[in-house]
Structures are given as structure tokens and as C-alpha cells.
C-alpha atoms as a PDB file:
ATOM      1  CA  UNK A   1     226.928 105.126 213.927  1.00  0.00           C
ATOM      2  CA  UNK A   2     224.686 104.226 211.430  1.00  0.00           C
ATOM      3  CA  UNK A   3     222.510 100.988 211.504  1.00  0.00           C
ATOM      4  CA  UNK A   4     224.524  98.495 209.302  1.00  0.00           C
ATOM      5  CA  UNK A   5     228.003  99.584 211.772  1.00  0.00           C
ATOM      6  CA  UNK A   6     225.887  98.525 214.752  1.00  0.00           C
ATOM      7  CA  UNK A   7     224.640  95.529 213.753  1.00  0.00           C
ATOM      8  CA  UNK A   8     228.206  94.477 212.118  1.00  0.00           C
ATOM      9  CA  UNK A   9     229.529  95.722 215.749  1.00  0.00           C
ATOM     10  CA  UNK A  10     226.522  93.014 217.103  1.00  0.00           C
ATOM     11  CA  UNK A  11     227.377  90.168 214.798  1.00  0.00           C
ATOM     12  CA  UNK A  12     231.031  90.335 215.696  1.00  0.00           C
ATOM     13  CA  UNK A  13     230.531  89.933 219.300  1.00  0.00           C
ATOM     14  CA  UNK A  14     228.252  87.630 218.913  1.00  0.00           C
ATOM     15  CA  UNK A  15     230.602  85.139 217.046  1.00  0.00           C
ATOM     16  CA  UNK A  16     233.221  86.074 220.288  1.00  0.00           C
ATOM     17  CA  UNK A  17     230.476  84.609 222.479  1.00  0.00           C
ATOM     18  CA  UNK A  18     229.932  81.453 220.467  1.00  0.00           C
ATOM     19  CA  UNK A  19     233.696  80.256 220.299  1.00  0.00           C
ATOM     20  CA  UNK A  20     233.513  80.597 223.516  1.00  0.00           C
ATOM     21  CA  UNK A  21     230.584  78.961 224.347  1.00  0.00           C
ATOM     22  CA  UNK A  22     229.131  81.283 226.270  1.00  0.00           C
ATOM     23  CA  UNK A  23     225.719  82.079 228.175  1.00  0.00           C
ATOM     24  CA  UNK A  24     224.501  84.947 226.465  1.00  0.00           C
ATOM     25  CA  UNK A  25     221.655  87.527 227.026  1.00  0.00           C
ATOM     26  CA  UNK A  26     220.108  89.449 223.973  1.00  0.00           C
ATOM     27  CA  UNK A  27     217.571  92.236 223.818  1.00  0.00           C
ATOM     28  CA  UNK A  28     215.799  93.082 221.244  1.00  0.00           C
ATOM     29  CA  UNK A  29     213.827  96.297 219.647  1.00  0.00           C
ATOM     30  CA  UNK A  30     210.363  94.771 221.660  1.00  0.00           C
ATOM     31  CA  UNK A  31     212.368  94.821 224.932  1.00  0.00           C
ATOM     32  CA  UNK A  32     212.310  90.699 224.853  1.00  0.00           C
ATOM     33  CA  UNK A  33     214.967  89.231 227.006  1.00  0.00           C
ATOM     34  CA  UNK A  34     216.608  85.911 225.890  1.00  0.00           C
ATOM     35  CA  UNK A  35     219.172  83.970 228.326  1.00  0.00           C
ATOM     36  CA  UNK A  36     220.570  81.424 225.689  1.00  0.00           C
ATOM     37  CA  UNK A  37     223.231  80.077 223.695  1.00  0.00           C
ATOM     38  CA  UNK A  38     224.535  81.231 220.858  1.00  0.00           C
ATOM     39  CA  UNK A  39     224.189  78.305 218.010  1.00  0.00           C
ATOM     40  CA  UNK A  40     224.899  80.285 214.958  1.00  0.00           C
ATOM     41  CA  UNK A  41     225.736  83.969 213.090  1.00  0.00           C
ATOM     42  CA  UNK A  42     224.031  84.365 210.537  1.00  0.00           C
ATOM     43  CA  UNK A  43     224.145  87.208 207.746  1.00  0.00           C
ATOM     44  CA  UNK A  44     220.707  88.153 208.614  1.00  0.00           C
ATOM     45  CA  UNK A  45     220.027  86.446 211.628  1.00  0.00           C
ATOM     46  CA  UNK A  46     220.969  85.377 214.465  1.00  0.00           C
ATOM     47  CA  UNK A  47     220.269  81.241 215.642  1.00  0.00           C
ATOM     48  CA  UNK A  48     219.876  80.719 219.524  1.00  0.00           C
ATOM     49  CA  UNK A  49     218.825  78.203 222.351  1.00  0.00           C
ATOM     50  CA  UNK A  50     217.560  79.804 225.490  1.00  0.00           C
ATOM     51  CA  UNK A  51     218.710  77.843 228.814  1.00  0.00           C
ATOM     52  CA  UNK A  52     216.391  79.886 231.301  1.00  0.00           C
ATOM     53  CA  UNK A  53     213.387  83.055 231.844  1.00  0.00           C
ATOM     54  CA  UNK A  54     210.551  83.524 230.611  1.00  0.00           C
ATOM     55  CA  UNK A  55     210.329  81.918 227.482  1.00  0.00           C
ATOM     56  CA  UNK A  56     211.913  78.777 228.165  1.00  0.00           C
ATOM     57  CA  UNK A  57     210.070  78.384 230.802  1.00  0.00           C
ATOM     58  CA  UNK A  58     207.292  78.821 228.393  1.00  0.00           C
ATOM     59  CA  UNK A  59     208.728  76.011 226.080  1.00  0.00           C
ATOM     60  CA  UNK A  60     210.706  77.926 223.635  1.00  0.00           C
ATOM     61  CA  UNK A  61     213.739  76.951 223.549  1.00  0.00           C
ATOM     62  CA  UNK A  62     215.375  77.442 220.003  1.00  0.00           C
ATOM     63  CA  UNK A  63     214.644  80.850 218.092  1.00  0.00           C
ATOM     64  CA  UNK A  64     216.267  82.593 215.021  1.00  0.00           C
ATOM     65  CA  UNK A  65     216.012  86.390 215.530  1.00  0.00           C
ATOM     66  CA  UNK A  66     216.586  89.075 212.781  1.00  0.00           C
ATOM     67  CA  UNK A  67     219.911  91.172 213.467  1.00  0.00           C
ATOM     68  CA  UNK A  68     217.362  94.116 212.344  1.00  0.00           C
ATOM     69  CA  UNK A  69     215.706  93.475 215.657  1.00  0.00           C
ATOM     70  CA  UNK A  70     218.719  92.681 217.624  1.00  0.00           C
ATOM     71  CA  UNK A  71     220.026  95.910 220.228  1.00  0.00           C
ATOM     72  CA  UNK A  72     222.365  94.244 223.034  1.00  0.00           C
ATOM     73  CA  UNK A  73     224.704  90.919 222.540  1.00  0.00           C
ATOM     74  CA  UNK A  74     226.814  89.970 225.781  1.00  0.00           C
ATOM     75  CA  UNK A  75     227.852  87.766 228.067  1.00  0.00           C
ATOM     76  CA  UNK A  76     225.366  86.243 230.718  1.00  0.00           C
ATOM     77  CA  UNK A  77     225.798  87.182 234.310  1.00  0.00           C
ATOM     78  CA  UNK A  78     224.186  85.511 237.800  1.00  0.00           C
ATOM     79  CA  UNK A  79     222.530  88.677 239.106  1.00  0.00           C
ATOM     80  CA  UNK A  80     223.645  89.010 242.577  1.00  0.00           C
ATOM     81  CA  UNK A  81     221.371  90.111 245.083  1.00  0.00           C
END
């Protein structure tokens, strides 16, 4: 799968996840974690608002990210201990 197929593959779940409204965690290429919201797909990036870790906690809580960078979309999940 080449790199354009994965990050169609990417965008396409990622519009799933925002009609649904869902909690979302994204990696990306720098092994940054983001717990957010999806607010927008875009054709080359992807608009989000962060609802928890590290950097909201940090104050960050709306980022655009290139799909470039982008390597896991899905749907956030309590870790149970």
C-alpha cells in the first residue's frame, strides 16, 4: 500500500469518526499522542481539539496536523486497568 492509499484509508475514517462525534486518538510519525475531537477533514490536513493528555494539559487544545504526518485514526477508548 503505497502512501497516498494509506492516507486516503486515514482520511476516510477519520470523517466516520466526526459524524459521529467521536473521541478520537491520533498518532503521528513523531510518536505524539492526541486524545481529541475531530473538527474537520481536510485535503491536506487534518483540524482537531484535544479533550485530555499531555498537551492539553499543556494548553493546546486546537491543532491542524498534516495527513503526511498522520499514522493511526480511531476511536478513543478508557484504558482499563
Amino acid at each position: 500500500m503505497d502512501t497516498k492509499e494509506k492516507i486516503e484509508r486515514l482520511r476516510i475514517k477519520a470523517e466516520l469518526l466526526l459524524r459521529e462525534n467521536s473521541e478520537c486518538f491520533v498518532k503521528d510519525i513523531d510518536d505524539t499522542y492526541y486524545f481529541c475531537y475531530i473538527l474537520l477533514v481536510g485535503e491536506d490536513k487534518l483540524y482537531i481539539q484535544n479533550f485530555k493528555g499531555k498537551r492539553f494539559e499543556a494548553g493546546i487544545i486546537k491543532e491542524d496536523l498534516d495527513w503526511a504526518d498522520v499514522i493511526r485514526v480511531n476511536e478513543y477508548q478508557e484504558k482499563v486497568e
